[in-house]
Protein backbone atom coordinates (compact mmCIF):
# COMPACT_ATOMS: atom_id res chain seq x y z
CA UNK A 1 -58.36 -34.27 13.74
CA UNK A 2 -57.89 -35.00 9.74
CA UNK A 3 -59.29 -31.17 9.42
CA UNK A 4 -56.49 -30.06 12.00
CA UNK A 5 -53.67 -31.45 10.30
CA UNK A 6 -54.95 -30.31 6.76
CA UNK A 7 -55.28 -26.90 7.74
CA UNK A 8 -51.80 -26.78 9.90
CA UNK A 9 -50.20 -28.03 6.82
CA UNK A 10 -52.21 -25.79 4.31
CA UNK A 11 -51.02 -23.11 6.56
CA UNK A 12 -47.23 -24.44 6.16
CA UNK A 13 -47.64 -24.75 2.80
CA UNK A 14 -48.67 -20.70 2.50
CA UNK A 15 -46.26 -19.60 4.77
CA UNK A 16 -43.84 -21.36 2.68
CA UNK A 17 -44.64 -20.61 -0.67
CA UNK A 18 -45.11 -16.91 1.11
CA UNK A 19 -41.68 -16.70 2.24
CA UNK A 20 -40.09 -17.96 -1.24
CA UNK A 21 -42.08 -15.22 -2.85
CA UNK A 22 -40.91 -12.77 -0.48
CA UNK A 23 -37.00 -13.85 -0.52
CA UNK A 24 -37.80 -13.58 -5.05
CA UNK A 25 -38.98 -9.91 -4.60
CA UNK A 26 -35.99 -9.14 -2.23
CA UNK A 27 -33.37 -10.94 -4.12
CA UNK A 28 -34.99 -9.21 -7.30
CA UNK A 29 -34.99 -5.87 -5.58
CA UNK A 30 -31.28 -6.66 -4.61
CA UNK A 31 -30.44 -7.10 -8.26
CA UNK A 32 -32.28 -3.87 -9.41
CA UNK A 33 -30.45 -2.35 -6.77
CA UNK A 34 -26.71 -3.29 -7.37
CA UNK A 35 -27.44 -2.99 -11.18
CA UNK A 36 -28.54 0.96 -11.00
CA UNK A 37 -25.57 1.85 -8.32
CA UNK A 38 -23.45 0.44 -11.43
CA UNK A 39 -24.61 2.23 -13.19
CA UNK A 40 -23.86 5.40 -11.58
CA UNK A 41 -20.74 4.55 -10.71
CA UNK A 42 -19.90 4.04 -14.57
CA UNK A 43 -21.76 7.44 -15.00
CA UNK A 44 -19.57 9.12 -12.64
CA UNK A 45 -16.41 7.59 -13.64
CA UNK A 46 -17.10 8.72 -17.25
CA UNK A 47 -17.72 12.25 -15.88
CA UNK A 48 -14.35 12.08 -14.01
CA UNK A 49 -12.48 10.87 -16.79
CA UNK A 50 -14.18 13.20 -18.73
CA UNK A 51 -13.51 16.53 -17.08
CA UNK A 52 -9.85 15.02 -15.26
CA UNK A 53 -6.67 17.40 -16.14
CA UNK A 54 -4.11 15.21 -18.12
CA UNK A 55 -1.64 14.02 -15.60
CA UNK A 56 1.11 16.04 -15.67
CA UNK A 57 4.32 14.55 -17.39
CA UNK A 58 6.96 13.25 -15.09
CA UNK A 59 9.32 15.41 -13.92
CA UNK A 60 12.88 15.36 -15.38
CA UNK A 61 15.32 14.71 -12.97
CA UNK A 62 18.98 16.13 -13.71
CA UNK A 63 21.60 13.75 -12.26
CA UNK A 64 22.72 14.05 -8.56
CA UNK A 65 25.83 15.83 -8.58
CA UNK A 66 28.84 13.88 -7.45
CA UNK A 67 29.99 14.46 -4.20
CA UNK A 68 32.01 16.64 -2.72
CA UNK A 69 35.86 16.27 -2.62
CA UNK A 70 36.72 15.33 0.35
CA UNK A 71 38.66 18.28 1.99
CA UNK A 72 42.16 17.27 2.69
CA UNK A 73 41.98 19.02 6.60
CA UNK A 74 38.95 16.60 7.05
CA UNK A 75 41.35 13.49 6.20
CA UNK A 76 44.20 14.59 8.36
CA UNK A 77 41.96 14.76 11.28
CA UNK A 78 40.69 11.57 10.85
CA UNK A 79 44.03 10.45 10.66
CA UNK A 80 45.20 12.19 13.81
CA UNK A 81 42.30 10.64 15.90
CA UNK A 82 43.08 7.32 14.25
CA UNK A 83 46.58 7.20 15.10
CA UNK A 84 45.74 8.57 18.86
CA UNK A 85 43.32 5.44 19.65
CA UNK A 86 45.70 2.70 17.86
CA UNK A 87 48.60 4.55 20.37
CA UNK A 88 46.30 4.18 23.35
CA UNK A 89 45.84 0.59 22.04
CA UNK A 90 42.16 0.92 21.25
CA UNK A 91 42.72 -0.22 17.83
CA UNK A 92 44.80 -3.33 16.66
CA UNK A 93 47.78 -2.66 13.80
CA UNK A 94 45.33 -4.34 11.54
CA UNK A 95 42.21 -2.23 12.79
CA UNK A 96 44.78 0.79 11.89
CA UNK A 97 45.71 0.16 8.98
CA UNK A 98 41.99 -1.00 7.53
CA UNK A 99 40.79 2.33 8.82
CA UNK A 100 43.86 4.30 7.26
CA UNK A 101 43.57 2.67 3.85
CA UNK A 102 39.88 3.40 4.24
CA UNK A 103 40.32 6.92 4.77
CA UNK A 104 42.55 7.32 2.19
CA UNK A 105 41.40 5.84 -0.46
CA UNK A 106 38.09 7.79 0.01
């Protein structure tokens, strides 16, 4: 029985010892790996930055033009369908005359 258990655990110890070695090589291999893939990226970005156009220059923007006057026919008919609903009682004096001053001072 003394021979079993040496040679169970001799095995253990192998597989052991086995399986750090193999984990090593991988994590090694990993390394290698994730070192040469930077290093092509770098190679590549180089090349990119390399043979890139310039960005071109922003564009200059000219100021929005102010708006249009409002056209004085456009006013009066705003005031005409203001006046009909305050008449028809749709819109309080006060509703009126906030809307009026509104359209007016525009």
């Amino acid at each position: 029985m003394p021979g079993l258990i040496r040679g169970v655990a001799r095995t253990a110890v192998v597989a052991g010892t086995a399986t750090a070695v193999s984990n090593r090589v991988s994590r090694r291999q990993a390394g290698r790996w994730a070192d040469k893939d930077q290093q092509q990226y770098e190679q590549q970005m180089a090349q990119q930055q390399q043979y890139a156009p310039p960005p071109p220059p922003p564009p200059a923007y000219a100021p929005p033009p102010p708006p249009p006057a409002s056209d004085m026919n456009d006013k009066i008919a705003q005031l005409q369908q203001l006046g009909q609903l305050h008449e028809q009682g749709i819109l309080t004096d006060e509703e009126f005359y906030a809307q009026k001053t509104k359209i007016l001072g525009s």
